[in-house]
Protein backbone atom coordinates (compact mmCIF):
# COMPACT_ATOMS: atom_id res chain seq x y z
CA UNK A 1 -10.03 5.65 8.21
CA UNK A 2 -11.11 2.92 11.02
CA UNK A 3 -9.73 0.95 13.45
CA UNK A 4 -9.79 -2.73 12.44
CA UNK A 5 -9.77 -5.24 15.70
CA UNK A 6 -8.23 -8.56 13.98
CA UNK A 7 -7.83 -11.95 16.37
CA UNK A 8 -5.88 -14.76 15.24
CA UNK A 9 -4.36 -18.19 17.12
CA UNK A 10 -0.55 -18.41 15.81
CA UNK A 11 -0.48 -21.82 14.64
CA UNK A 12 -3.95 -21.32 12.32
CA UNK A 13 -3.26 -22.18 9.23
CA UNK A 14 -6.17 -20.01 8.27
CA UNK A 15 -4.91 -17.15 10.11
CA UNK A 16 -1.42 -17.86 8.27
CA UNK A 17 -3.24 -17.37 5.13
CA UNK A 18 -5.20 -13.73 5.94
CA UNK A 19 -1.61 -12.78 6.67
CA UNK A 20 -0.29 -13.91 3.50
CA UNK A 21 -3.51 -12.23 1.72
CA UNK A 22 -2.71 -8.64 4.44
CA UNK A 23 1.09 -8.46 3.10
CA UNK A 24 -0.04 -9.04 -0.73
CA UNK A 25 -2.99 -6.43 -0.32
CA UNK A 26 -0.29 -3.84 1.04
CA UNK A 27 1.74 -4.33 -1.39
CA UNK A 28 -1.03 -3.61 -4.00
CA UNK A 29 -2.63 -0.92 -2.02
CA UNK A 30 -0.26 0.40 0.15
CA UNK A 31 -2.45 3.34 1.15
CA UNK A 32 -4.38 0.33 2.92
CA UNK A 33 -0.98 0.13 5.37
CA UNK A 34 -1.58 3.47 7.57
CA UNK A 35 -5.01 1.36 9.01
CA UNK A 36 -4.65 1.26 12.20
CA UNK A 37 -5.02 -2.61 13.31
CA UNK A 38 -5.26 -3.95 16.90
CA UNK A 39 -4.40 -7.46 16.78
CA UNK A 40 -5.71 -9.64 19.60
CA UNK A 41 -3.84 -13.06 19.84
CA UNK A 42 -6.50 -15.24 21.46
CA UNK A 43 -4.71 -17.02 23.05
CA UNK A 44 -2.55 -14.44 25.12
CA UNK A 45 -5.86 -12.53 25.61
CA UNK A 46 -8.76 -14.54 25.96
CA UNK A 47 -10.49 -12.13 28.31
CA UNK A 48 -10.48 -9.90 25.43
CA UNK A 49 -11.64 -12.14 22.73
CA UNK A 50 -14.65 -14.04 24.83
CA UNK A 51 -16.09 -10.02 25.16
CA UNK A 52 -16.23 -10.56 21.37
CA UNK A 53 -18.75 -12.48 19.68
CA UNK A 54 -16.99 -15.21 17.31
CA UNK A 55 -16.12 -18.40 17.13
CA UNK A 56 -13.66 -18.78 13.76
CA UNK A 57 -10.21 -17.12 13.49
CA UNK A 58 -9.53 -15.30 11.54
CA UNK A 59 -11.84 -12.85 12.54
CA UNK A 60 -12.48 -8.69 11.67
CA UNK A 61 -13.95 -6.27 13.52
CA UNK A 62 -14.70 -2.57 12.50
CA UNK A 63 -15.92 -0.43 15.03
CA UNK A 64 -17.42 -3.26 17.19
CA UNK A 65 -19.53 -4.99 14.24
CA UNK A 66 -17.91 -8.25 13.34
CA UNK A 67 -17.28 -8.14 9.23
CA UNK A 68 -15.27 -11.53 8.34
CA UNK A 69 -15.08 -14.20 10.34
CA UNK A 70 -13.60 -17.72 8.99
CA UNK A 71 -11.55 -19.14 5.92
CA UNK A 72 -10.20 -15.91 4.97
CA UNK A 73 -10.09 -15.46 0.58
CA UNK A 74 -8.16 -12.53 -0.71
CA UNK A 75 -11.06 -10.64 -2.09
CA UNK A 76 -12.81 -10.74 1.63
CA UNK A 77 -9.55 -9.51 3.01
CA UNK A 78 -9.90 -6.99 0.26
CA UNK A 79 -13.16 -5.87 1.19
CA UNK A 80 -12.13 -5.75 5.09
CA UNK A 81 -9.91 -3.23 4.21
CA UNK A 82 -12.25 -0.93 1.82
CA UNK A 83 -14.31 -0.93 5.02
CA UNK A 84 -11.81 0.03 7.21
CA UNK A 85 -10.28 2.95 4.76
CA UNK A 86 -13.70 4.77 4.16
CA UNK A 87 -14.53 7.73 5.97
């Protein structure tokens, strides 16, 4: 299992939504709940974020390679987190 880095701006409405599809997907798979997330609010930590390269929230990173990025759908949070749970 992998550490996901996940940014979001509070306020997105597209960041509300990959929550919405996280708490569903945990609910479904709740083995997906012990991966480890860092969340980086970009706008408390832009210092952080601008070392990433992005430009849409909400935005996944798994071990440093960027892997969703954008208007999130439930099967791309999905796959985020079948990334994240393989060894």
């Amino acid at each position: 299992m992998r550490t996901l880095t996940y940014f979001f701006i509070p306020g997105c409405p597209y960041c509300a939504q990959a929550k919405q599809y996280m708490h569903e997907i945990f609910l479904e798979h709740p083995e997906y709940r012990n991966i480890p997330i860092r969340e980086i609010d970009e706008t408390r930590q832009p210092e952080l974020a601008n070392f990433y390269d992005y430009y849409y929230t909400p935005c996944f990173f798994l071990e440093g390679r960027k892997i969703m990025e954008g208007i999130p759908t439930k099967a791309l949070i999905l796959a985020v987190f079948e990334a994240a749970y393989k060894d």
